[in-house]
N, C-alpha and C. Protein backbone atom coordinates (compact mmCIF):
# COMPACT_ATOMS: atom_id res chain seq x y z
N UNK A 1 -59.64 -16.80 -65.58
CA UNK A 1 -59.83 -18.02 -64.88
C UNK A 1 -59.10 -17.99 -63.53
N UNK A 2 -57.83 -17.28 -63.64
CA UNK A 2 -57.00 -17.18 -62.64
C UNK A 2 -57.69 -16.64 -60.98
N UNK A 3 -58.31 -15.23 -61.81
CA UNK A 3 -59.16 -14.11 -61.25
C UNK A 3 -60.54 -14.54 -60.36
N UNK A 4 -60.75 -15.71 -61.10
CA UNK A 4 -62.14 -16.34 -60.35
C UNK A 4 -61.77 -17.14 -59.53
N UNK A 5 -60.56 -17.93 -59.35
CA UNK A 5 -60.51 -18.97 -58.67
C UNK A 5 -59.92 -18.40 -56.83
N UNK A 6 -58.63 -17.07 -57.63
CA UNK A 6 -58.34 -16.38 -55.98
C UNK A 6 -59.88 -15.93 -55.26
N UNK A 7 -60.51 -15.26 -56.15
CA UNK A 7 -61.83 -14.75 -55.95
C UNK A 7 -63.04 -15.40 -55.20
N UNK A 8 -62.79 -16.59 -55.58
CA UNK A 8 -64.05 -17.98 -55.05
C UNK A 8 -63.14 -17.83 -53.75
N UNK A 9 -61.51 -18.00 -53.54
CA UNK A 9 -61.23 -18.15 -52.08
C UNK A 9 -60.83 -17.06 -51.45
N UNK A 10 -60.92 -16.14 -51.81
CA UNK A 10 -60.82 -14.98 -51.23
C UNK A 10 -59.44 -14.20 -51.09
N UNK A 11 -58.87 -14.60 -52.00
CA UNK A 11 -57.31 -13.55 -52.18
C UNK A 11 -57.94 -12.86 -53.09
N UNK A 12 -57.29 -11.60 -52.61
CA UNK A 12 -57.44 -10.61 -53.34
C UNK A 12 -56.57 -9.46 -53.76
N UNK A 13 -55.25 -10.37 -54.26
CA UNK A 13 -53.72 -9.79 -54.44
C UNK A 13 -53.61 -9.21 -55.54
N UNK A 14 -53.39 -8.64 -56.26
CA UNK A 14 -52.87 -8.24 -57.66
C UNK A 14 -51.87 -8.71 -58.09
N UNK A 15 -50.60 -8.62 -57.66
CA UNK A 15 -48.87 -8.70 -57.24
C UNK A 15 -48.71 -9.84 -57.61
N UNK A 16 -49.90 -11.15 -56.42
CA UNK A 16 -49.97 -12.29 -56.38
C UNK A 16 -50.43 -13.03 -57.82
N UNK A 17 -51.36 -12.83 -58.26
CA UNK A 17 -52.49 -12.84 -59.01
C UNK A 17 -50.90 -12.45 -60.19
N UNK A 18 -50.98 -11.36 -60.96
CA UNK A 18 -49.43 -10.98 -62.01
C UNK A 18 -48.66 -12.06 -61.79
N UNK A 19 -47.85 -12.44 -60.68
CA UNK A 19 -47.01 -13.16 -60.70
C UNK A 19 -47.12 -14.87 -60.92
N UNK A 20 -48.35 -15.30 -60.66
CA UNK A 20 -48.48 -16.45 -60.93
C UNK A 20 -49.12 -16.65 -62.67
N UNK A 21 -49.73 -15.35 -62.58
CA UNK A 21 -50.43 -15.52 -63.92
C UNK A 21 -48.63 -15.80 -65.44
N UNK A 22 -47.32 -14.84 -65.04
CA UNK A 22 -46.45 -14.52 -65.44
C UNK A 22 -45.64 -15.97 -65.07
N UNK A 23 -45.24 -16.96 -64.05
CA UNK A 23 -44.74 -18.18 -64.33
C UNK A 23 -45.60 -18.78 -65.21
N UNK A 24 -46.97 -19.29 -65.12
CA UNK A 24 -47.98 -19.92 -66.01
C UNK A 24 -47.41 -19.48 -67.71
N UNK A 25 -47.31 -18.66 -67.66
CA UNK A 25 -46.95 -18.11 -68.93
C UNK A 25 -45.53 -18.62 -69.59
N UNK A 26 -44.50 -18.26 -68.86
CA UNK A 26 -43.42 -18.82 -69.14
C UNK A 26 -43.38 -19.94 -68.84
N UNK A 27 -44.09 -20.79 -68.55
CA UNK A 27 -44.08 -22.45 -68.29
C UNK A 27 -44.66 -23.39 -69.77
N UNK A 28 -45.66 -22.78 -70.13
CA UNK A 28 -46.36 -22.93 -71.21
C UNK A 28 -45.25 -22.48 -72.58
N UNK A 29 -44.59 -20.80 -72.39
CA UNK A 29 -43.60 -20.91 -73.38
C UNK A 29 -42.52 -22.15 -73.69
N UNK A 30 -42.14 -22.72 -72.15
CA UNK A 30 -40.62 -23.13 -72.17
C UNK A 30 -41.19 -24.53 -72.88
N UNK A 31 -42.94 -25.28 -72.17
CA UNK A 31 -43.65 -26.02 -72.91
C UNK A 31 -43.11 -26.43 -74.84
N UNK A 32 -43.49 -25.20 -75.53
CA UNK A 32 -43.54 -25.48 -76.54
C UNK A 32 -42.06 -24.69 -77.05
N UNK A 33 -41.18 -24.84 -76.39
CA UNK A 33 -39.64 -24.39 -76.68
C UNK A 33 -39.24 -25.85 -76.55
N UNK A 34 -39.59 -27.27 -76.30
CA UNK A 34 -39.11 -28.41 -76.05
C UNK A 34 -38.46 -29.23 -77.11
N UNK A 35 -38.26 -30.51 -77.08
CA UNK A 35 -37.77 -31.52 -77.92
C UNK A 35 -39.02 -31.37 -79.02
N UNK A 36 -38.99 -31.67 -80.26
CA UNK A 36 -40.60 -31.94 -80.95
C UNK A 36 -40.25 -33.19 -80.95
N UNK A 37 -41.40 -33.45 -81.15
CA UNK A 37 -42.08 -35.03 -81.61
C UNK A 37 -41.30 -35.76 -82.19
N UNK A 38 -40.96 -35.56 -83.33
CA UNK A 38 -40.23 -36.28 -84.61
C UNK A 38 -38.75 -36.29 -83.61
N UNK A 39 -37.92 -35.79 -83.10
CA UNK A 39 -36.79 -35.94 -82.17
C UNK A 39 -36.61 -36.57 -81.05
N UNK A 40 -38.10 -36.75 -80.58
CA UNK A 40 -38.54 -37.47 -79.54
C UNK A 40 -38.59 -38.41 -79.57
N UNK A 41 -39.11 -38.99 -80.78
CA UNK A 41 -39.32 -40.37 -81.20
C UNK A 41 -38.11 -40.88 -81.50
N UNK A 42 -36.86 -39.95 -82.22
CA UNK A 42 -35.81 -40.59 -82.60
C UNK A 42 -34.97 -41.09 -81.32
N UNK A 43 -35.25 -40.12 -80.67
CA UNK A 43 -34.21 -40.99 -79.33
C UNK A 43 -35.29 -41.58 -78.52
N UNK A 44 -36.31 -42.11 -78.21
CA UNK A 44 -36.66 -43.00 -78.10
C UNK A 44 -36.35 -44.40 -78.57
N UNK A 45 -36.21 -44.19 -80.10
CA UNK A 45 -35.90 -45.44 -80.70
C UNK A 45 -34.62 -46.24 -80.67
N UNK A 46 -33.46 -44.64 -80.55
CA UNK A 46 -32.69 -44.83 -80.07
C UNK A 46 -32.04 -45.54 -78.94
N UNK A 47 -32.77 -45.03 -77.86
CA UNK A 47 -32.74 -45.53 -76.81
C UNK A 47 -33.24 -47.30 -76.73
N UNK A 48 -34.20 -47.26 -77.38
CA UNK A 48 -34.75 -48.68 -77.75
C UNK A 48 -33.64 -49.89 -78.27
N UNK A 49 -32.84 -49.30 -79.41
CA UNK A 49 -31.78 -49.65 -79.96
C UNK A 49 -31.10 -50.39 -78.92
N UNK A 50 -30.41 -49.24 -78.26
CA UNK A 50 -29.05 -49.37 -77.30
C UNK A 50 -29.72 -50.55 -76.71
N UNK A 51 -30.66 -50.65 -75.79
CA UNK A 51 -31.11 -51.22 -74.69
C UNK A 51 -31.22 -53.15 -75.74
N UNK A 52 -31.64 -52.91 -77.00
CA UNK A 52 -31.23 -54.23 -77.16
C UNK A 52 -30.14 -54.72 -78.05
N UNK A 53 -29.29 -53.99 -78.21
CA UNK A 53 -27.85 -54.48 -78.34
C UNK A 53 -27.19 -54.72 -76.64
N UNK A 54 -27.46 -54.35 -75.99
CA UNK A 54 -27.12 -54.38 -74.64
C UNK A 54 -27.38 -55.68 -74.28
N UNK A 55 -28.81 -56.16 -74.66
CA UNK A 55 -29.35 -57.61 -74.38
C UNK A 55 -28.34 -58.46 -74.84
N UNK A 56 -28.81 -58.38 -75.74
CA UNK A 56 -27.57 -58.69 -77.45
C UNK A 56 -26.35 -59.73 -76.86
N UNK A 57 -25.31 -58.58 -76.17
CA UNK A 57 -24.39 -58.00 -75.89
C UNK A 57 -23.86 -59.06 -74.35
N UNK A 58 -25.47 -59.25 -73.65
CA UNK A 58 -25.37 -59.50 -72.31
C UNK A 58 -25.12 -61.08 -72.59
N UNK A 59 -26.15 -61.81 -73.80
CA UNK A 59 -26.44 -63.14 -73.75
C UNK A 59 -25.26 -63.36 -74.39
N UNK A 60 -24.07 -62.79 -75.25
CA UNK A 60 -23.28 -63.17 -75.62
C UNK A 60 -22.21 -63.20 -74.68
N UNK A 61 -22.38 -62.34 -73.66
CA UNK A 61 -21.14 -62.55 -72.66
C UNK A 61 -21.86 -64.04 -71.70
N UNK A 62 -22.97 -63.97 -71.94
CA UNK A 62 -23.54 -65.58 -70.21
C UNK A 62 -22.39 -66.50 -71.20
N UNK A 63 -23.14 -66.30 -73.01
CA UNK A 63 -22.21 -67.94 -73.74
C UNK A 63 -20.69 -67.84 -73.15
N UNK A 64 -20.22 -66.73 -73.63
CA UNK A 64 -18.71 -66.62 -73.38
C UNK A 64 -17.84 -67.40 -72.19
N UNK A 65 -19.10 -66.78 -71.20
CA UNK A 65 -18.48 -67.08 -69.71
C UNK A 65 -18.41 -68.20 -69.60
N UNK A 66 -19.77 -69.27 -70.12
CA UNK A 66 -20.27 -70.53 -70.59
C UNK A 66 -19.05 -71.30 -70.78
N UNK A 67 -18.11 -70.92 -72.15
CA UNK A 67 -17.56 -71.29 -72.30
C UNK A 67 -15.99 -71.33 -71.96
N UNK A 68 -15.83 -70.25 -71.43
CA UNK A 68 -14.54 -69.82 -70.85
C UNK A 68 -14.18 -70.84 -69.23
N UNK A 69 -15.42 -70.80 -68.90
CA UNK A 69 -15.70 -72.10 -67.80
C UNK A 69 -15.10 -73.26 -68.34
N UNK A 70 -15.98 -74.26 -69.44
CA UNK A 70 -15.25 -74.94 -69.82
C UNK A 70 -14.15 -75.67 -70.08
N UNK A 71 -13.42 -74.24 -71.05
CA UNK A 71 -11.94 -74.19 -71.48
C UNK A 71 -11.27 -74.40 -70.16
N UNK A 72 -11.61 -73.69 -69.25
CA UNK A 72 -10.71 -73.61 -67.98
C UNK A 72 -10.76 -74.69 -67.49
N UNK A 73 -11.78 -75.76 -67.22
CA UNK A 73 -11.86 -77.09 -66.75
C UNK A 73 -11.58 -77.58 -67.69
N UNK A 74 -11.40 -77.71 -68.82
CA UNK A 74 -10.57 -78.26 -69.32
C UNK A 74 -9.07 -78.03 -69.65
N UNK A 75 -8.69 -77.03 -69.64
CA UNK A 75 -7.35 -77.16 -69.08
C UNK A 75 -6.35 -77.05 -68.13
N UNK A 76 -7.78 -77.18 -67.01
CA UNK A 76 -7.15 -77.90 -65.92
C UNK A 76 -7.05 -79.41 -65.49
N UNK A 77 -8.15 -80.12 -66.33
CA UNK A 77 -7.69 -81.82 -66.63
C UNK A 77 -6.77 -81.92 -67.37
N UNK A 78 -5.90 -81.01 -68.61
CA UNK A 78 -4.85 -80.99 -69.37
C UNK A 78 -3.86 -81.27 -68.43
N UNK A 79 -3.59 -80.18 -67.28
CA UNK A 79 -2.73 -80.09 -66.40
C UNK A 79 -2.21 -81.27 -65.77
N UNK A 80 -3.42 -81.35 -65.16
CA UNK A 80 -3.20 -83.02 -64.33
C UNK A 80 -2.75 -83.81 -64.92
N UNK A 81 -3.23 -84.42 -66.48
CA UNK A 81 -3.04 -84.70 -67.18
C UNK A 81 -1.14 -84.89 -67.58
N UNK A 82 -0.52 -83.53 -68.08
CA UNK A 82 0.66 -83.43 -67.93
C UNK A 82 1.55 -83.50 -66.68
N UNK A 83 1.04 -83.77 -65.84
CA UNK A 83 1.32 -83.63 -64.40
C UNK A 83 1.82 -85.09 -63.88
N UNK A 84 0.51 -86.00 -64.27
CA UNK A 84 1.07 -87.27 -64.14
C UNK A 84 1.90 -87.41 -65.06
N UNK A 85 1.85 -87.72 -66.40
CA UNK A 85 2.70 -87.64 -67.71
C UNK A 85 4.55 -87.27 -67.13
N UNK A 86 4.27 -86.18 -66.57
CA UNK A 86 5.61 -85.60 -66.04
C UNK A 86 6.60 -86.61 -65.14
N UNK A 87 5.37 -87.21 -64.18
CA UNK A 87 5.95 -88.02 -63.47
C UNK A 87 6.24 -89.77 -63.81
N UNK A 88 5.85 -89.49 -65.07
CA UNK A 88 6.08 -91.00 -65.25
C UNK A 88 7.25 -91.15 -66.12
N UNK A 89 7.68 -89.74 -66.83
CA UNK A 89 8.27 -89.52 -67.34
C UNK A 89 9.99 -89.64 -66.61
N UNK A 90 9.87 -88.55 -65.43
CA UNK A 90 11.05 -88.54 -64.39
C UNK A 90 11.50 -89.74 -63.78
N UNK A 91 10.21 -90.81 -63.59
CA UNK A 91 10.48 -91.67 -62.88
C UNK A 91 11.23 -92.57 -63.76
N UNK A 92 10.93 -92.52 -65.09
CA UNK A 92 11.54 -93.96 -66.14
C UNK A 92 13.27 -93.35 -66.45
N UNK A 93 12.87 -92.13 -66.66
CA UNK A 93 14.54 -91.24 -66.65
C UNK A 93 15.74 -91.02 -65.71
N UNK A 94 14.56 -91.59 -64.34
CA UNK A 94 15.71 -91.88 -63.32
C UNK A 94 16.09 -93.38 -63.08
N UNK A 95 15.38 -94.56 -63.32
CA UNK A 95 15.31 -96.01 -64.21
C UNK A 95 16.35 -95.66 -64.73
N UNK A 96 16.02 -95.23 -65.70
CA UNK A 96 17.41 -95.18 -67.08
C UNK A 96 19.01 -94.84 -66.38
N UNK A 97 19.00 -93.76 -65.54
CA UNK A 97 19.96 -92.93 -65.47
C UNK A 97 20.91 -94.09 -63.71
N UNK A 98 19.79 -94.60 -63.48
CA UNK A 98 20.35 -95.25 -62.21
C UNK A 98 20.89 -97.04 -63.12
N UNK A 99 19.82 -97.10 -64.24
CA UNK A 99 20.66 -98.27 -65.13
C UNK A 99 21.77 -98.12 -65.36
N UNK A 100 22.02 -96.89 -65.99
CA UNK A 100 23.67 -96.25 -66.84
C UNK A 100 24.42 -96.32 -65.29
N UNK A 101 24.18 -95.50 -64.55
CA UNK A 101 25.02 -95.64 -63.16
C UNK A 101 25.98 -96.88 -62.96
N UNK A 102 24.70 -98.25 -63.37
CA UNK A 102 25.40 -99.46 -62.74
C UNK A 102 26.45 -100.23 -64.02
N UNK A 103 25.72 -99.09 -65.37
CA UNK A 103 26.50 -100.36 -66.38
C UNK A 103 27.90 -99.51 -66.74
N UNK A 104 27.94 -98.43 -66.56
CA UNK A 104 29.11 -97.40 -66.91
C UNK A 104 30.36 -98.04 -65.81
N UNK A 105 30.54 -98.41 -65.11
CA UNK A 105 31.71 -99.29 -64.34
C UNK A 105 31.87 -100.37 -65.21
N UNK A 106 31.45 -100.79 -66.01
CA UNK A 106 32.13 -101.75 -67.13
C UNK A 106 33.77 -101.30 -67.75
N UNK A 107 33.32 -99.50 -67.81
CA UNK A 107 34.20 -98.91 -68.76
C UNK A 107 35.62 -98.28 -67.81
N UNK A 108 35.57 -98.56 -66.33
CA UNK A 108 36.33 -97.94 -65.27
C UNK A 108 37.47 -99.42 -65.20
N UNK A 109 38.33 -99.82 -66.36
CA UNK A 109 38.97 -100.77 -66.20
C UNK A 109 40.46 -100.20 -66.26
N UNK A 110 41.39 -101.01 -65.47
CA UNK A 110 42.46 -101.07 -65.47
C UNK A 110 43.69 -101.48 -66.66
N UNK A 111 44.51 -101.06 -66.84
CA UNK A 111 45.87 -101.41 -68.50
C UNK A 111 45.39 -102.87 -68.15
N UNK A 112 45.92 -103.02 -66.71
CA UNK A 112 45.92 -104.08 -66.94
C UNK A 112 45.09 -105.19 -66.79
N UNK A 113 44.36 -104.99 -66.87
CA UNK A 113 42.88 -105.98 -66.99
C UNK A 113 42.61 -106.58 -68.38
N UNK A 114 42.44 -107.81 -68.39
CA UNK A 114 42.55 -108.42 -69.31
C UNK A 114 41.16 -107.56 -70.74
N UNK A 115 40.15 -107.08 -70.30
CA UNK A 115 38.78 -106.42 -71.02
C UNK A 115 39.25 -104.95 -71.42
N UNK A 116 40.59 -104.33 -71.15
CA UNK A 116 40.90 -103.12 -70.96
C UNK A 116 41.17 -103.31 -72.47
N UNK A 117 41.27 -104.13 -73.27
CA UNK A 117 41.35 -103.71 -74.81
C UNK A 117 39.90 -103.60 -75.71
N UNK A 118 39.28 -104.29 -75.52
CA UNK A 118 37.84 -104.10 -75.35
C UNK A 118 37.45 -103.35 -75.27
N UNK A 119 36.89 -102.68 -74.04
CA UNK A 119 37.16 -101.75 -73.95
C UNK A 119 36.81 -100.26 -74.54
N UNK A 120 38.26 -100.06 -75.09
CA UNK A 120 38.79 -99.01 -75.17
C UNK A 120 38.35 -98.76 -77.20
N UNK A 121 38.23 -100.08 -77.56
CA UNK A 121 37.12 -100.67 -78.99
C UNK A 121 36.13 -99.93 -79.17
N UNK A 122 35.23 -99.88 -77.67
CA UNK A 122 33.81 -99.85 -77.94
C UNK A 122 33.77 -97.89 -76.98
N UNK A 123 34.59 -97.84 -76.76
CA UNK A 123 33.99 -96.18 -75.29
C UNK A 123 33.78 -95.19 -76.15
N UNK A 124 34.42 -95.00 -77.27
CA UNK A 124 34.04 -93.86 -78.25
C UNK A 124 32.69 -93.69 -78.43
N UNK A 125 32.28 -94.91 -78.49
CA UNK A 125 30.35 -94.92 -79.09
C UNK A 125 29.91 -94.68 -77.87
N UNK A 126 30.03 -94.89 -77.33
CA UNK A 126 29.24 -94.24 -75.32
C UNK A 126 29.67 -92.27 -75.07
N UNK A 127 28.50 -91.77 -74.52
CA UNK A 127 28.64 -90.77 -73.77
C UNK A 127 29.36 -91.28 -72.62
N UNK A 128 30.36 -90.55 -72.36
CA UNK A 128 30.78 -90.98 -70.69
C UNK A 128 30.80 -89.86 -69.75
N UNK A 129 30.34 -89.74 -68.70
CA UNK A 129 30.42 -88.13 -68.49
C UNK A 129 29.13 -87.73 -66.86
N UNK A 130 29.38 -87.24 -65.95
CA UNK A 130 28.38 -86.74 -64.74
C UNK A 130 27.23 -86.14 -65.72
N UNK A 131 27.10 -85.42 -66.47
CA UNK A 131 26.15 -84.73 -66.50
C UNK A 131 25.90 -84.97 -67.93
N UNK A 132 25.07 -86.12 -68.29
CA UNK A 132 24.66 -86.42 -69.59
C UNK A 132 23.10 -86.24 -69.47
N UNK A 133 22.20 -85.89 -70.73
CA UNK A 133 20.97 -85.81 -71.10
C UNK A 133 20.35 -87.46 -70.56
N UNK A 134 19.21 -86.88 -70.53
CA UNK A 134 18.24 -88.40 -70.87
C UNK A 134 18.74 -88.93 -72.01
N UNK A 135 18.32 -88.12 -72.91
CA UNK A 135 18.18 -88.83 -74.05
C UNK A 135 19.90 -89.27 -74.30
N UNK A 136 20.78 -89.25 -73.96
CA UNK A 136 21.72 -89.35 -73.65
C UNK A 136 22.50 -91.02 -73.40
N UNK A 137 21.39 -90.59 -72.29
CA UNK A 137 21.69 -91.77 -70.78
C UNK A 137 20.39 -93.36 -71.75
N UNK A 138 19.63 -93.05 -72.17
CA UNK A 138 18.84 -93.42 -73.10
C UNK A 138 19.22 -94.39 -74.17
N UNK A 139 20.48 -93.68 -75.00
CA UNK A 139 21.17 -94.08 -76.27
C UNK A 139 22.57 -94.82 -75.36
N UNK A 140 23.14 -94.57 -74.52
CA UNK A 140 24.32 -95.43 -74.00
C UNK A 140 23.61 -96.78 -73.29
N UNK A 141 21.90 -96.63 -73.26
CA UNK A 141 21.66 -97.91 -72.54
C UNK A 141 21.43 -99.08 -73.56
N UNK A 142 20.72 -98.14 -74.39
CA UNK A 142 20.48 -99.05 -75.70
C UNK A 142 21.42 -99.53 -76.71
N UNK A 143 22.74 -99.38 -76.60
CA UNK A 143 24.09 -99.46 -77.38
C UNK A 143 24.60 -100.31 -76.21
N UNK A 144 24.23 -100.15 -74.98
CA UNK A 144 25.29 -101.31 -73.86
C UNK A 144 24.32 -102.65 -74.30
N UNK A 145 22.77 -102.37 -74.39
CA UNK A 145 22.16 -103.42 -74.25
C UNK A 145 22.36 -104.38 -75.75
N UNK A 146 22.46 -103.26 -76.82
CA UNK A 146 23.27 -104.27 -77.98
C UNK A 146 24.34 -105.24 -77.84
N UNK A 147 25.57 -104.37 -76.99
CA UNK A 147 27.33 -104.94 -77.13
C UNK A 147 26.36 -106.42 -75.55
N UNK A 148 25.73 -106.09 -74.81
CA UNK A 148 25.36 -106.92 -74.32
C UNK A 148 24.67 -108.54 -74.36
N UNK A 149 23.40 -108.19 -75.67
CA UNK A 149 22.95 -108.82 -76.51
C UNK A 149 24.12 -110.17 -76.71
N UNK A 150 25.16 -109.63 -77.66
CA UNK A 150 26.23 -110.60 -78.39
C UNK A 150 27.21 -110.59 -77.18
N UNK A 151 27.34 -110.55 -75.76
CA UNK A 151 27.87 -110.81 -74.97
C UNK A 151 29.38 -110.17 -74.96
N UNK A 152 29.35 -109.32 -75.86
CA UNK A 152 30.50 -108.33 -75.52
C UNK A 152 31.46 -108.69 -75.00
N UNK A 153 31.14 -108.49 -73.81
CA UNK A 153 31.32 -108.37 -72.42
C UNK A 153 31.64 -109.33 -71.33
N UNK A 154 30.85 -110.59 -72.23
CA UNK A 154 30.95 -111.65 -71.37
C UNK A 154 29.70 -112.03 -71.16
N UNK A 155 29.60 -113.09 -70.22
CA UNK A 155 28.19 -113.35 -69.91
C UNK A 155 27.30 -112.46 -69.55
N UNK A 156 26.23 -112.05 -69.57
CA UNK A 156 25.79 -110.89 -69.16
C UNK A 156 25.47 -111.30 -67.68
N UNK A 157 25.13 -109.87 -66.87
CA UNK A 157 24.92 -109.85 -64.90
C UNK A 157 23.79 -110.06 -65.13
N UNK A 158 22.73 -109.45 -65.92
CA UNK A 158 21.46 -109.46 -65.88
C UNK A 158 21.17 -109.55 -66.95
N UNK A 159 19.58 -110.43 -67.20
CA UNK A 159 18.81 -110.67 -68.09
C UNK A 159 18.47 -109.37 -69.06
N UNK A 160 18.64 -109.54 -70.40
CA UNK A 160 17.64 -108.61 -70.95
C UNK A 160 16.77 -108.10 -70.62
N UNK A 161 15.72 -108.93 -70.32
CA UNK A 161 14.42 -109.18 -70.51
C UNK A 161 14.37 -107.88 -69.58
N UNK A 162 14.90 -108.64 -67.95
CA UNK A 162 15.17 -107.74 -66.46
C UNK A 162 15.44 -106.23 -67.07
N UNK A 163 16.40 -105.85 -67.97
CA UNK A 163 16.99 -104.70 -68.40
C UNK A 163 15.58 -104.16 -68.33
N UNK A 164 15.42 -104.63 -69.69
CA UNK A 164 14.11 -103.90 -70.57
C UNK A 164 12.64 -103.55 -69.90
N UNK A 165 12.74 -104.45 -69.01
CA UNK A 165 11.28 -104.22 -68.20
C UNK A 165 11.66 -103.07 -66.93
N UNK A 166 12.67 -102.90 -66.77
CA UNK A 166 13.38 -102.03 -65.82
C UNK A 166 13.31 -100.40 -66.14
N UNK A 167 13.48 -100.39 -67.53
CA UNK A 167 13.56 -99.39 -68.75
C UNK A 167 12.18 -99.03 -69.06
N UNK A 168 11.16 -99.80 -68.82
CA UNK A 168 9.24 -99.79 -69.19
C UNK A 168 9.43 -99.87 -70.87
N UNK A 169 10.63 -101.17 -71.45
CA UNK A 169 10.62 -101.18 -72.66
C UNK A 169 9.56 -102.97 -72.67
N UNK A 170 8.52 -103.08 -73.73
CA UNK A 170 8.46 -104.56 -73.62
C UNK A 170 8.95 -105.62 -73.55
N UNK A 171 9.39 -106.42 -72.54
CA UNK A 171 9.96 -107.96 -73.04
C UNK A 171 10.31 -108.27 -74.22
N UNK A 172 11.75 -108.78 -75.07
CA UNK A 172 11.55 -109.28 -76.09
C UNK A 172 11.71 -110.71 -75.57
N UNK A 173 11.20 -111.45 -77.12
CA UNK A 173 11.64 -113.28 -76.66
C UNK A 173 13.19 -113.56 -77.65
N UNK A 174 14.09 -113.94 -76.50
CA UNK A 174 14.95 -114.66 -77.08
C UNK A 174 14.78 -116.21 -77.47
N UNK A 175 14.81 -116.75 -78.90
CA UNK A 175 14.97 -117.56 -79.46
C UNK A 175 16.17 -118.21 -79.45
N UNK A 176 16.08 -119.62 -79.23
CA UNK A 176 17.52 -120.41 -78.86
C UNK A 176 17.91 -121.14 -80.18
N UNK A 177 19.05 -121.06 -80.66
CA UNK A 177 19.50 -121.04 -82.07
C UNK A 177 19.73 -122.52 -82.34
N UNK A 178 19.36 -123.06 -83.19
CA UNK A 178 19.20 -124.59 -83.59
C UNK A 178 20.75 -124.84 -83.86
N UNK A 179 21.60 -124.28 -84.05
CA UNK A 179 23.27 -124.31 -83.82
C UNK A 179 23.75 -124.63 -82.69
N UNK A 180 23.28 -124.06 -81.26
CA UNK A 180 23.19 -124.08 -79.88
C UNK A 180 23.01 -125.71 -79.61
N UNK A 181 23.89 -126.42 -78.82
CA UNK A 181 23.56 -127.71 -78.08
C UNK A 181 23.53 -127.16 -76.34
């Protein structure tokens, strides 16, 4: 076939003609030296496989991201969230701590001052001190505002009520005692 076709165009090589006839040959061997069928198909299917766990794989990362979005906006309204919280927090703790400021000079009395026995009754139950806790400054307001209550102290400077709303504690109502004229 080879022979007819140089022939129809007019080569008339031998050399030429051997050598092409000799790749043809080994092309056709290396042909059926290949993958077979049945191996072919397996990584095909294979390949088929991968490609949809990959899908799989892909739609489970969009949810993920989906949701990782989310989470993140939402805990970044958490934030804010604690953010104000924080500040309402500092602000009532410095309330408190600027209350204690004004009521702790109760306890800065002189021998000889007539309250200096008094006093000296009640300072054990108080933190006294620059560098006390909130919760601290907290419990000495609420123990002044007791000895205050029953007038301790004397008449009180300021209203409860004033205290407590000062503190962001509710108003209580004082009731006037049917003993009282």
């Amino acid at each position: 076939m080879l022979k007819e076709l140089f022939a129809k165009h007019g080569v008339d090589n031998a050399e030429l003609l051997a050598e092409v006839e000799g790749q043809l040959t080994a092309a056709e061997s290396k042909q059926t030296d290949g993958i077979p069928y049945k191996r072919f198909k397996e990584k095909v299917e294979e390949v088929n496989n991968l490609k949809a766990d990959l899908a799989e794989k892909e739609i489970k990362i969009e949810k993920l991201e989906s949701k990782s979005k989310t989470v993140n906006e939402e805990v970044n309204r958490l934030k804010g969230i604690e953010a104000k919280h924080q500040k309402v927090v500092e602000a009532t703790q410095k309330k408190q701590a600027d209350l204690w400021e004004s009521r702790k000079k109760v306890f800065e009395v002189a021998e000889s001052d007539p309250t200096f026995e008094k006093v000296q009754k009640i300072i054990g139950k108080f933190k006294i001190g620059d560098e006390l806790t909130p919760d601290q400054i907290e419990v000495n307001n609420n123990l002044y505002d007791t000895y205050d209550e029953i007038e301790y102290f004397g008449k009180p400077t300021t209203s409860i009520i004033d205290e407590q709303q000062t503190r962001g504690a509710p108003p209580t109502t004082k009731y006037k005692s049917p003993f009282d004229d």
